[in-house]
ModelCIF file with pLDDT and N, C-alpha, C, O atoms, coordinates in Angstrom:
data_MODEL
#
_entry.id   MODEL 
#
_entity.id                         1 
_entity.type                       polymer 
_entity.pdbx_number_of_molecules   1 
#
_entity_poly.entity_id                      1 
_entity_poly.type                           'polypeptide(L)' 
_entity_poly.nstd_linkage                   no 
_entity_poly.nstd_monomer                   no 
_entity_poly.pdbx_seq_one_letter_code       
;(UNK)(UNK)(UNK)(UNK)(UNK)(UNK)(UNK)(UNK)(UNK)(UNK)(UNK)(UNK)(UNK)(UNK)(UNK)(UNK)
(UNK)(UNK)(UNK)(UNK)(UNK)(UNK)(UNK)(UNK)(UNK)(UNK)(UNK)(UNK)(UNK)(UNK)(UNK)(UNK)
(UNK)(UNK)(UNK)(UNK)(UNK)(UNK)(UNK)(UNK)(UNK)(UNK)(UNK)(UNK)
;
_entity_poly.pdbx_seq_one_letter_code_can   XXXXXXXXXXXXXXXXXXXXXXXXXXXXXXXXXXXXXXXXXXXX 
_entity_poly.pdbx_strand_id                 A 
#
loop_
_entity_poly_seq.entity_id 
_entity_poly_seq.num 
_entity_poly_seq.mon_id 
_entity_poly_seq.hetero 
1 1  UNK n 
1 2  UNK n 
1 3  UNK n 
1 4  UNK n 
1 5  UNK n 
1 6  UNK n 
1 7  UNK n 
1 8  UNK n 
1 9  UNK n 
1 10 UNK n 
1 11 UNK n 
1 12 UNK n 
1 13 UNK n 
1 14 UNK n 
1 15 UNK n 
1 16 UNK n 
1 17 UNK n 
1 18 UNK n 
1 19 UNK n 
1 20 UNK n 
1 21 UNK n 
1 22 UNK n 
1 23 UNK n 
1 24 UNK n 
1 25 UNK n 
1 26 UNK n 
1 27 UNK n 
1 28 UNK n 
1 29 UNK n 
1 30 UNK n 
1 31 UNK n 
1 32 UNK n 
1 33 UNK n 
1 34 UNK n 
1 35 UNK n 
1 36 UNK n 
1 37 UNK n 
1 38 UNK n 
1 39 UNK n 
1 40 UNK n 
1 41 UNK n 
1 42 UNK n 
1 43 UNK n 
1 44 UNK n 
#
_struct_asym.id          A 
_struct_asym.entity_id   1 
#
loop_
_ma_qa_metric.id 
_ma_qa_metric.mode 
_ma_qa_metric.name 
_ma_qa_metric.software_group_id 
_ma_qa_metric.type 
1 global pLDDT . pLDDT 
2 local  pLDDT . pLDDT 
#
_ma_qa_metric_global.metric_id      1 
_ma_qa_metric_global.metric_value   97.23 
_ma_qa_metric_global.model_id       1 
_ma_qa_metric_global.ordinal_id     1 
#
loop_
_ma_qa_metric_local.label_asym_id 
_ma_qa_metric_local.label_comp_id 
_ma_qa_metric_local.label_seq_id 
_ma_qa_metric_local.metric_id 
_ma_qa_metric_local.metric_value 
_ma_qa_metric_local.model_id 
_ma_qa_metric_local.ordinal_id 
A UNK 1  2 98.00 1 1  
A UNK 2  2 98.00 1 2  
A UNK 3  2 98.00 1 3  
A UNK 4  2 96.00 1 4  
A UNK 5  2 97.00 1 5  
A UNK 6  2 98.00 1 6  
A UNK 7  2 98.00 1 7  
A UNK 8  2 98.00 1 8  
A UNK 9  2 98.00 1 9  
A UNK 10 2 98.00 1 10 
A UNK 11 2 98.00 1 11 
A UNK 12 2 97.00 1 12 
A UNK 13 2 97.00 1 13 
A UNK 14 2 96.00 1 14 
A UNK 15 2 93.00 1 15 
A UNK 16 2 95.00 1 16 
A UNK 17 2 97.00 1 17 
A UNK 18 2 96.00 1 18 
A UNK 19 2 96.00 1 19 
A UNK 20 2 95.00 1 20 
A UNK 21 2 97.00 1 21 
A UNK 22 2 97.00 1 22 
A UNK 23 2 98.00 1 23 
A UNK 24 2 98.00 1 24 
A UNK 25 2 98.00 1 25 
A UNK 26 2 98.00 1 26 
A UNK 27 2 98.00 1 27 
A UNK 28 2 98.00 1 28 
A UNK 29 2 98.00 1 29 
A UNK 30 2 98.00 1 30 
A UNK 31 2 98.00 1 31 
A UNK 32 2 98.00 1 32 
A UNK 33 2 98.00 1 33 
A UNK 34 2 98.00 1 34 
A UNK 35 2 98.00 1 35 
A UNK 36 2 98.00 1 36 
A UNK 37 2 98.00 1 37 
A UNK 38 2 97.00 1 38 
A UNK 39 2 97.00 1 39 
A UNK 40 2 97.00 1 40 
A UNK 41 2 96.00 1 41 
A UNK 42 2 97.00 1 42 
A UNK 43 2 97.00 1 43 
A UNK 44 2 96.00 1 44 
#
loop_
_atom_site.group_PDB 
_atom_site.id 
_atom_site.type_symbol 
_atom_site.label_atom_id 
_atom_site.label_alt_id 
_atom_site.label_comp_id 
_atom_site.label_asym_id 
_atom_site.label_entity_id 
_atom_site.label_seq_id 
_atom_site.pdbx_PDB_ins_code 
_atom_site.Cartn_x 
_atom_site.Cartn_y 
_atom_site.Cartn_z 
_atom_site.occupancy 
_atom_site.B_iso_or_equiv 
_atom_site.pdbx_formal_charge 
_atom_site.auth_seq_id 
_atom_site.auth_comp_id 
_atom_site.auth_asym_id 
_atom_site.auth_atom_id 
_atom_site.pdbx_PDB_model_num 
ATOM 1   N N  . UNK A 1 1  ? 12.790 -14.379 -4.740  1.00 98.00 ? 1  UNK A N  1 
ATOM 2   C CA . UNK A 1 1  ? 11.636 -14.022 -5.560  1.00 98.00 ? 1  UNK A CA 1 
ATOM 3   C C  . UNK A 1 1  ? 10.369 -14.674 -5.039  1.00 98.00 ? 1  UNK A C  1 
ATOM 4   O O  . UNK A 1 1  ? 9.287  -14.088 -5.076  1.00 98.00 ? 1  UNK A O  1 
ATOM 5   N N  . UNK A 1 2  ? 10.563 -16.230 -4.421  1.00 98.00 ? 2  UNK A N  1 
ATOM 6   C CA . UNK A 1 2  ? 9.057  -16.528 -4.271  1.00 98.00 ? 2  UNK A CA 1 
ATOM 7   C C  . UNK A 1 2  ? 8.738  -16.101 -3.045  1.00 98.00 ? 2  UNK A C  1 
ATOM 8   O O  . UNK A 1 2  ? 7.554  -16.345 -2.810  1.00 98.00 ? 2  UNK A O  1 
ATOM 9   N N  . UNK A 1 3  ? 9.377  -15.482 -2.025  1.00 98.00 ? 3  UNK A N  1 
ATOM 10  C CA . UNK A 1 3  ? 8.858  -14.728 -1.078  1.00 98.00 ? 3  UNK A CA 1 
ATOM 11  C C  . UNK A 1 3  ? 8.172  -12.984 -1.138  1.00 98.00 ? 3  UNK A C  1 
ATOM 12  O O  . UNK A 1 3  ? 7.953  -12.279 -0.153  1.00 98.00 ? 3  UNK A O  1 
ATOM 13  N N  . UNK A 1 4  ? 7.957  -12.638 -2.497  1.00 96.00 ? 4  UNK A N  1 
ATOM 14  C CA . UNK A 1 4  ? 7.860  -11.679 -2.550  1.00 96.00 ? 4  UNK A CA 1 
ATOM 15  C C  . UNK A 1 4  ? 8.316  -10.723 -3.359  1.00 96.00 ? 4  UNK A C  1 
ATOM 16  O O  . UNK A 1 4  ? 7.854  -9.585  -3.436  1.00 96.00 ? 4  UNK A O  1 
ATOM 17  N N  . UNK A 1 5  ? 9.551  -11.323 -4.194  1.00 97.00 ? 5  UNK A N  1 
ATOM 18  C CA . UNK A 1 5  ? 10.092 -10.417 -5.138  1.00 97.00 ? 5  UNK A CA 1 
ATOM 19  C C  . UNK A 1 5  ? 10.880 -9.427  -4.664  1.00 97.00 ? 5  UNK A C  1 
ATOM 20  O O  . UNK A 1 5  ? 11.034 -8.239  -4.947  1.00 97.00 ? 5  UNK A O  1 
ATOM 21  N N  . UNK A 1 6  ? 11.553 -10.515 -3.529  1.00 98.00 ? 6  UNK A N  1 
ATOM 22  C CA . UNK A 1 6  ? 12.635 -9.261  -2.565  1.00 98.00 ? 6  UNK A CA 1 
ATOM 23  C C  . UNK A 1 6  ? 13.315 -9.152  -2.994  1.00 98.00 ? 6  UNK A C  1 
ATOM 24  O O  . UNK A 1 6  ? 13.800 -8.050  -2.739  1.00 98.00 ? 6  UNK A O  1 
ATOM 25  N N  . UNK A 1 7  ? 14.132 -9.963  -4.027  1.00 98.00 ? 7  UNK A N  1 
ATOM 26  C CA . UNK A 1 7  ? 15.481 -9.356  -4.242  1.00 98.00 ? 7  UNK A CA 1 
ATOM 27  C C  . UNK A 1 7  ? 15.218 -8.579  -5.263  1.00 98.00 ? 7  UNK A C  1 
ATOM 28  O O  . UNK A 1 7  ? 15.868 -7.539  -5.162  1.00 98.00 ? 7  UNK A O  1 
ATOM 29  N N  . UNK A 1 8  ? 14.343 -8.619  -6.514  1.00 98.00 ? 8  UNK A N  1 
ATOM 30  C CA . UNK A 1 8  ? 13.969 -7.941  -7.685  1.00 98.00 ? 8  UNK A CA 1 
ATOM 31  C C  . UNK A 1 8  ? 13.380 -6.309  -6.811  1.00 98.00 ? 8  UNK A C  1 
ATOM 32  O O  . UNK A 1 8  ? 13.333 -5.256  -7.448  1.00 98.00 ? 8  UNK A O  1 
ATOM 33  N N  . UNK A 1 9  ? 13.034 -6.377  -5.516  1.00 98.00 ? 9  UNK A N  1 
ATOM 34  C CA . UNK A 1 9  ? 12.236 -5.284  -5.413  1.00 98.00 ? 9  UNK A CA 1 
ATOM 35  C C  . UNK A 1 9  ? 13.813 -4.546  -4.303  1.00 98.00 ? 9  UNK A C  1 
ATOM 36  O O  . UNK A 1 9  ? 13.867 -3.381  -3.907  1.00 98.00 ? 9  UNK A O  1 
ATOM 37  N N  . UNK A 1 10 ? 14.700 -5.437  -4.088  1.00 98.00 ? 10 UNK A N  1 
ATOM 38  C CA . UNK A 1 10 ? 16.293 -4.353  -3.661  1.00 98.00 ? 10 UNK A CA 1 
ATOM 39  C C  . UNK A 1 10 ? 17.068 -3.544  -5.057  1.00 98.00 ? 10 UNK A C  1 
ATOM 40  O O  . UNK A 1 10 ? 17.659 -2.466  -5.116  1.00 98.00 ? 10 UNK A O  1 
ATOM 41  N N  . UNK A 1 11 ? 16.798 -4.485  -6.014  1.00 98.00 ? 11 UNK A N  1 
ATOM 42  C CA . UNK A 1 11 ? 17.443 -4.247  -7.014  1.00 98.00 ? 11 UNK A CA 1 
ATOM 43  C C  . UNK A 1 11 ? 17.231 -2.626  -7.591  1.00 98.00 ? 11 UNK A C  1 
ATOM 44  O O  . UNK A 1 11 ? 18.019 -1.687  -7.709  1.00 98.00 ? 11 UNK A O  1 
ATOM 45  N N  . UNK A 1 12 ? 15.756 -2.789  -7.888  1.00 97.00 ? 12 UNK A N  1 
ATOM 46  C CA . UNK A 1 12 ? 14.800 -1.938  -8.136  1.00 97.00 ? 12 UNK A CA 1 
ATOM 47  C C  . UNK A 1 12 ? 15.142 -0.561  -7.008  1.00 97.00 ? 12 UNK A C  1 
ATOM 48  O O  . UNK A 1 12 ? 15.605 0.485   -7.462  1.00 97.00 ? 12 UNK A O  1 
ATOM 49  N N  . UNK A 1 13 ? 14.936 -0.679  -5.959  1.00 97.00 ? 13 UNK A N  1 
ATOM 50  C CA . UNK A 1 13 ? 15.453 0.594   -5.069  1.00 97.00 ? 13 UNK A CA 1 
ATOM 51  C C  . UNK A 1 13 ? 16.775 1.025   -4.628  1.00 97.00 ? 13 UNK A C  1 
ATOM 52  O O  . UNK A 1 13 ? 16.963 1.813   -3.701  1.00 97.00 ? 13 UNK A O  1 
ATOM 53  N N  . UNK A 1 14 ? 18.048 0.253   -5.616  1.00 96.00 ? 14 UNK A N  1 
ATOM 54  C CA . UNK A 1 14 ? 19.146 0.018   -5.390  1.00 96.00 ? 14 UNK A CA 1 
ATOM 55  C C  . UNK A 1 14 ? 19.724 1.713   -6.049  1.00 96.00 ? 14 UNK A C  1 
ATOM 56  O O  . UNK A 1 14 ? 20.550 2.564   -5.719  1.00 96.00 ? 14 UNK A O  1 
ATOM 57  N N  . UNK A 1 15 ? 18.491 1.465   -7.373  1.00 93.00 ? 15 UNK A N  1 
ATOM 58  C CA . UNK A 1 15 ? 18.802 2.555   -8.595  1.00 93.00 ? 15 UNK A CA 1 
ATOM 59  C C  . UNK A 1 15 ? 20.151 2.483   -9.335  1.00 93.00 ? 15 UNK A C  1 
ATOM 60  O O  . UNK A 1 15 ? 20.755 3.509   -9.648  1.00 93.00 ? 15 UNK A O  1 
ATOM 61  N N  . UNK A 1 16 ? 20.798 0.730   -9.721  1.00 95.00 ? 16 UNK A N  1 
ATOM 62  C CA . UNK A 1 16 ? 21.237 0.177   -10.660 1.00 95.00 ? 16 UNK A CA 1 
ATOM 63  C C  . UNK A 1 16 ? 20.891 0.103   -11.823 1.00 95.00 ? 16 UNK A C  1 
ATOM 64  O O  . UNK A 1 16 ? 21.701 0.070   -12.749 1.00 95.00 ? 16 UNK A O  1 
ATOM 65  N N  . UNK A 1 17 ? 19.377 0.055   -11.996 1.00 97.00 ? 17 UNK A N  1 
ATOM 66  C CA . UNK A 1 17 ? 18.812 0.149   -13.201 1.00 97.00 ? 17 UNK A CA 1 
ATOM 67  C C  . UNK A 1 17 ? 18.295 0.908   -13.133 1.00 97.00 ? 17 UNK A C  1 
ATOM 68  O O  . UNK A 1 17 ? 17.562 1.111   -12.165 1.00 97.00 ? 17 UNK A O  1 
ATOM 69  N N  . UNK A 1 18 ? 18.462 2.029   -14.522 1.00 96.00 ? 18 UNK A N  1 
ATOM 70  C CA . UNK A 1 18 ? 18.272 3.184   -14.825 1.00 96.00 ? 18 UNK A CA 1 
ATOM 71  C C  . UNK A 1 18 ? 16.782 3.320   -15.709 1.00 96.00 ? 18 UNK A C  1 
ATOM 72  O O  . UNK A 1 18 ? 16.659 2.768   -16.802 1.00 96.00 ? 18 UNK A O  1 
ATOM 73  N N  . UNK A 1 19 ? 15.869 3.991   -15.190 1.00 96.00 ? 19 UNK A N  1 
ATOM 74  C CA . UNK A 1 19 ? 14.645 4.371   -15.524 1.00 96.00 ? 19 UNK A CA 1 
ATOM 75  C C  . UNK A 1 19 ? 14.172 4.202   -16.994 1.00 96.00 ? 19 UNK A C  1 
ATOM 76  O O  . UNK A 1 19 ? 13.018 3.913   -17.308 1.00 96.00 ? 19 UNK A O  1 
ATOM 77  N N  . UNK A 1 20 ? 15.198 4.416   -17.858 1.00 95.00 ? 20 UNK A N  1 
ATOM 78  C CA . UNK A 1 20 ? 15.139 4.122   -19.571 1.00 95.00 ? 20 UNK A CA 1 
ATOM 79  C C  . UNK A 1 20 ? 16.013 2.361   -19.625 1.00 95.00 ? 20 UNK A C  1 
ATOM 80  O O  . UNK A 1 20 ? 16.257 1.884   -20.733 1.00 95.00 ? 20 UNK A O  1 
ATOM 81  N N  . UNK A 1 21 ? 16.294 1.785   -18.681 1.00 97.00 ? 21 UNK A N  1 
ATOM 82  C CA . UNK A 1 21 ? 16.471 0.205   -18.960 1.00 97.00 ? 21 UNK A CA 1 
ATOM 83  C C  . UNK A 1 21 ? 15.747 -0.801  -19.449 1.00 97.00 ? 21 UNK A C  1 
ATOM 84  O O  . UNK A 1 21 ? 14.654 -0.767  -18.885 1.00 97.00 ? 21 UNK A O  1 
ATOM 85  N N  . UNK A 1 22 ? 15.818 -1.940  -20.441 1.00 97.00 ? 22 UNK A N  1 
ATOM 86  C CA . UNK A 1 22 ? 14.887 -2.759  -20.874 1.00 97.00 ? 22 UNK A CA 1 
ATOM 87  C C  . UNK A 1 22 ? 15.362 -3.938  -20.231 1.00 97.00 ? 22 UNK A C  1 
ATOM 88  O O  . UNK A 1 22 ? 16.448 -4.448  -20.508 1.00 97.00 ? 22 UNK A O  1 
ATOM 89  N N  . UNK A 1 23 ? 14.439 -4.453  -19.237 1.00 98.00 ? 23 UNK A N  1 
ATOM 90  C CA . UNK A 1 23 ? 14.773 -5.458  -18.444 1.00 98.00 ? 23 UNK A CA 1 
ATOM 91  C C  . UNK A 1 23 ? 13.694 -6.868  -19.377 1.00 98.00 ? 23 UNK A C  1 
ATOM 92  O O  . UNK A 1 23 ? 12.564 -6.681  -19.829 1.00 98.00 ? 23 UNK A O  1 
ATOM 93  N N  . UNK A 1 24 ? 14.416 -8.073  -19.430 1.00 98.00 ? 24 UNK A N  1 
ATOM 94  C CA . UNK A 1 24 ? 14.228 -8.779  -19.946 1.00 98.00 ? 24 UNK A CA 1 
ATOM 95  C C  . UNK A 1 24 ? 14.453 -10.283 -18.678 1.00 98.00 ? 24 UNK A C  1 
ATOM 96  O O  . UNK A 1 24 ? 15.558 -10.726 -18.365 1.00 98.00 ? 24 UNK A O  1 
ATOM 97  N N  . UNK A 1 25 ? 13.367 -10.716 -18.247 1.00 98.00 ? 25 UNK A N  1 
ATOM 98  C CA . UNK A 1 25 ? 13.400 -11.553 -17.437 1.00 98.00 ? 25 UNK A CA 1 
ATOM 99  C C  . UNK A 1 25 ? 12.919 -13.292 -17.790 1.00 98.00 ? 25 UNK A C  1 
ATOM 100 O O  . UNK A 1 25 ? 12.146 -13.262 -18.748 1.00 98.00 ? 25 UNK A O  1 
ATOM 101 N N  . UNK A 1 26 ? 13.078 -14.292 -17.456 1.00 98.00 ? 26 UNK A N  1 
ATOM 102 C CA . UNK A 1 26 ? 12.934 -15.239 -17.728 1.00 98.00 ? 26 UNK A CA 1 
ATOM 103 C C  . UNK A 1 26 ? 12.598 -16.626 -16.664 1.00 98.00 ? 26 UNK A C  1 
ATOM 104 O O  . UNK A 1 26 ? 13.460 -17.197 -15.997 1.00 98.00 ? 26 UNK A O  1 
ATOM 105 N N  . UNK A 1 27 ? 11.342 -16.934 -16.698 1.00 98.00 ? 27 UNK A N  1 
ATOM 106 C CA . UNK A 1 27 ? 10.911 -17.909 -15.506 1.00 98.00 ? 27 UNK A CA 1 
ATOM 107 C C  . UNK A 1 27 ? 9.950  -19.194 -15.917 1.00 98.00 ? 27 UNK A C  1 
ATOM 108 O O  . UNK A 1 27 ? 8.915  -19.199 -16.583 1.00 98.00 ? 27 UNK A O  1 
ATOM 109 N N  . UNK A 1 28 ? 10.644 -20.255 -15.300 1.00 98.00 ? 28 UNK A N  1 
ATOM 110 C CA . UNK A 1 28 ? 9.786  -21.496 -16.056 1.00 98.00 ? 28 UNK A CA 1 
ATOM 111 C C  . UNK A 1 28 ? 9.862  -21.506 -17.559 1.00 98.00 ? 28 UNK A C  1 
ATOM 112 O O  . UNK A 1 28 ? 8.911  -21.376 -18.329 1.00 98.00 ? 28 UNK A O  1 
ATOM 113 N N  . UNK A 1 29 ? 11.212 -21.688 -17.886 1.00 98.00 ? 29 UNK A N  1 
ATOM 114 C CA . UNK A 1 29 ? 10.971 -22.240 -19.032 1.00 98.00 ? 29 UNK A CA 1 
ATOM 115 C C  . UNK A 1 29 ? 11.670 -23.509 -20.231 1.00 98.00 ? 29 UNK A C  1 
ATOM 116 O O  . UNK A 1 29 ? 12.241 -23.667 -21.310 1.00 98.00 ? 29 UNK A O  1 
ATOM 117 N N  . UNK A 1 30 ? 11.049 -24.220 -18.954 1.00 98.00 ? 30 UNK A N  1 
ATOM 118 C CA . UNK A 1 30 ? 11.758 -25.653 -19.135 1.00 98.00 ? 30 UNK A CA 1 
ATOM 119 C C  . UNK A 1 30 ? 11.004 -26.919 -19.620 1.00 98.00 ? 30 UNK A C  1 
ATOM 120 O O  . UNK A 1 30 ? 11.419 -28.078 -19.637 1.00 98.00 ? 30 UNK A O  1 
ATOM 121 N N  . UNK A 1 31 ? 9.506  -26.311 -20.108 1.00 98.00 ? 31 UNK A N  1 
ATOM 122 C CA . UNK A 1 31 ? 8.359  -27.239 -20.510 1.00 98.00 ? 31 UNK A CA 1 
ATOM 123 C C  . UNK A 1 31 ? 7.008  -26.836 -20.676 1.00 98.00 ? 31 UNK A C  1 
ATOM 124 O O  . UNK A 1 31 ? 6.369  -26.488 -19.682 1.00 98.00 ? 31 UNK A O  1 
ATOM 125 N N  . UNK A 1 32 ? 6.510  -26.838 -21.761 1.00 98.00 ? 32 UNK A N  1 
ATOM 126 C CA . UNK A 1 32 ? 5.704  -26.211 -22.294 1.00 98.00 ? 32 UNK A CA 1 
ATOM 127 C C  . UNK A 1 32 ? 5.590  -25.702 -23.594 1.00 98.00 ? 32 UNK A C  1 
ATOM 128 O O  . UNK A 1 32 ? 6.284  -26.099 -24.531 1.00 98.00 ? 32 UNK A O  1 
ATOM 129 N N  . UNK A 1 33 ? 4.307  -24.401 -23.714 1.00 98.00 ? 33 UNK A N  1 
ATOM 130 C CA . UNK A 1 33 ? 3.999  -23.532 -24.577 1.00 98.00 ? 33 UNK A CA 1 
ATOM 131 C C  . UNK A 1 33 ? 5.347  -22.150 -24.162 1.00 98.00 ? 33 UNK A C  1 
ATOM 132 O O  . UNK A 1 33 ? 5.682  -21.981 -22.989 1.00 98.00 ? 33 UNK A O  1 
ATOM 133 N N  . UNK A 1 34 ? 5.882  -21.412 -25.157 1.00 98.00 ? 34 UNK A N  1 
ATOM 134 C CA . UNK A 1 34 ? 6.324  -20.434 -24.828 1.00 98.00 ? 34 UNK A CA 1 
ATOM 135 C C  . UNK A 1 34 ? 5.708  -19.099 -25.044 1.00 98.00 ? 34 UNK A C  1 
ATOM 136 O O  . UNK A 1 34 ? 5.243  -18.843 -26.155 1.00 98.00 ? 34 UNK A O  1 
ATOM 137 N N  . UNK A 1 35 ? 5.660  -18.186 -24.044 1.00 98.00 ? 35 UNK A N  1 
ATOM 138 C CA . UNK A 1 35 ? 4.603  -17.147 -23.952 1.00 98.00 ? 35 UNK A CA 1 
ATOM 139 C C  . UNK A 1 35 ? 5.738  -15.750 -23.228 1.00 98.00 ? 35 UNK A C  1 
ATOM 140 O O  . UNK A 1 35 ? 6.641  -15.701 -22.393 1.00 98.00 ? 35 UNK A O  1 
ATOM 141 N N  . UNK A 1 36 ? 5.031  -14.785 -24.125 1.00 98.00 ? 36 UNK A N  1 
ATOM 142 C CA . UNK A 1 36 ? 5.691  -13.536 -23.630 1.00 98.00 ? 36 UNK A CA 1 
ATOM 143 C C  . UNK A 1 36 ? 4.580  -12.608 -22.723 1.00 98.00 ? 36 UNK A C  1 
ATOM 144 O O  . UNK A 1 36 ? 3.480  -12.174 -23.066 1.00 98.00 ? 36 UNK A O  1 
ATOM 145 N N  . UNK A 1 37 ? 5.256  -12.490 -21.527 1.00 98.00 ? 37 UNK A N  1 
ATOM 146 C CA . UNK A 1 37 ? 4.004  -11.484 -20.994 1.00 98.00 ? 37 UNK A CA 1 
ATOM 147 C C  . UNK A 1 37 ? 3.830  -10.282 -21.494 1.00 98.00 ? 37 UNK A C  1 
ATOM 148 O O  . UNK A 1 37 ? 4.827  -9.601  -21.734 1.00 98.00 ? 37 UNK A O  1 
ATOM 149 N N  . UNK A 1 38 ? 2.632  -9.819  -21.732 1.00 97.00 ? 38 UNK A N  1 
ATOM 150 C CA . UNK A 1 38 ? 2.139  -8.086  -21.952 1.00 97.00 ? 38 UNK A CA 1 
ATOM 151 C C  . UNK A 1 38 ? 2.043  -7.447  -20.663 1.00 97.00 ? 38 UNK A C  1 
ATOM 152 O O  . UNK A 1 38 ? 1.813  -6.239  -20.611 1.00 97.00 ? 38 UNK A O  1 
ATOM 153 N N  . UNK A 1 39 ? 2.250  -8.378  -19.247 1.00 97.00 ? 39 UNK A N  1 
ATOM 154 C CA . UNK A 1 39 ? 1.618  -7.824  -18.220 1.00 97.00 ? 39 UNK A CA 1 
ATOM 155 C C  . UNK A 1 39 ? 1.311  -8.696  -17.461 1.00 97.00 ? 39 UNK A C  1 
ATOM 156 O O  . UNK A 1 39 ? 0.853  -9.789  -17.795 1.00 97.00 ? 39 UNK A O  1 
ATOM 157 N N  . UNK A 1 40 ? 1.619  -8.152  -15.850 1.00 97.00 ? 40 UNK A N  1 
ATOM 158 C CA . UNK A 1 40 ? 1.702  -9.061  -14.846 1.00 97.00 ? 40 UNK A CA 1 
ATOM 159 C C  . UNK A 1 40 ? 0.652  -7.954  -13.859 1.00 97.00 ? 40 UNK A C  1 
ATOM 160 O O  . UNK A 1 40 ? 0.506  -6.735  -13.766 1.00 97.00 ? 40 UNK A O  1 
ATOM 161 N N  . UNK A 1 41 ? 0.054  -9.194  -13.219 1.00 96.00 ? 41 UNK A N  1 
ATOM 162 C CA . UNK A 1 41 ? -0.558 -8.716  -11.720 1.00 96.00 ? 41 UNK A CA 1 
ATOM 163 C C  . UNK A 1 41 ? -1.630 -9.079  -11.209 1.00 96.00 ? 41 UNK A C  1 
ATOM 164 O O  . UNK A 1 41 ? -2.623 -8.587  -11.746 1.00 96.00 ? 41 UNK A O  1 
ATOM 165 N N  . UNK A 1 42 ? -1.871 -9.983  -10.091 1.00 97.00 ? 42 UNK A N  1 
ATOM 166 C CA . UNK A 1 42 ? -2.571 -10.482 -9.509  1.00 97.00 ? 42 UNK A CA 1 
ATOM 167 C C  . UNK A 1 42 ? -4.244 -9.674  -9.099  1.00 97.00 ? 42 UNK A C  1 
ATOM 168 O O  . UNK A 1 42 ? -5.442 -9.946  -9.165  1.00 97.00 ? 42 UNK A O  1 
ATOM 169 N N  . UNK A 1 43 ? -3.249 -8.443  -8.619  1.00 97.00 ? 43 UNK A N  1 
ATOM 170 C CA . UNK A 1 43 ? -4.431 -8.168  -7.705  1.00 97.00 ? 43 UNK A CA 1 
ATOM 171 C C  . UNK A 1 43 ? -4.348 -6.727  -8.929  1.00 97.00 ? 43 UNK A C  1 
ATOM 172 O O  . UNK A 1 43 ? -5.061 -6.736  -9.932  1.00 97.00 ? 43 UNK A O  1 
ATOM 173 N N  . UNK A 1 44 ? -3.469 -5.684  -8.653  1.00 96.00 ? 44 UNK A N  1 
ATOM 174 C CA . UNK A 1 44 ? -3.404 -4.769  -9.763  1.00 96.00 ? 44 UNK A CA 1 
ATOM 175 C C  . UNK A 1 44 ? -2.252 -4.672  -10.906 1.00 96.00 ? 44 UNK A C  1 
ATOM 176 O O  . UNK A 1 44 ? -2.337 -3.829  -11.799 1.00 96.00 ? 44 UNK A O  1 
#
């Protein structure tokens, strides 16, 4: 993942997960505020 989100982005073109799937992911969360994203993206 921190190279790029390669394995999330094999997974993704693997077509294991099916287009109506609710993927539920979880990162850093071992200290802190807890926060749900609405939305990810740097650039778009």
């Amino acid at each position: 993942e921190e190279v790029g989100a390669r394995g999330a982005e094999y997974l993704a073109r693997s077509g294991r997960v099916p287009p109506d799937a609710l993927v539920l992911n979880l990162d850093n969360v071992g200290k802190g505020e807890l926060f749900y994203a609405t939305g990810e993206g740097m650039l778009v």
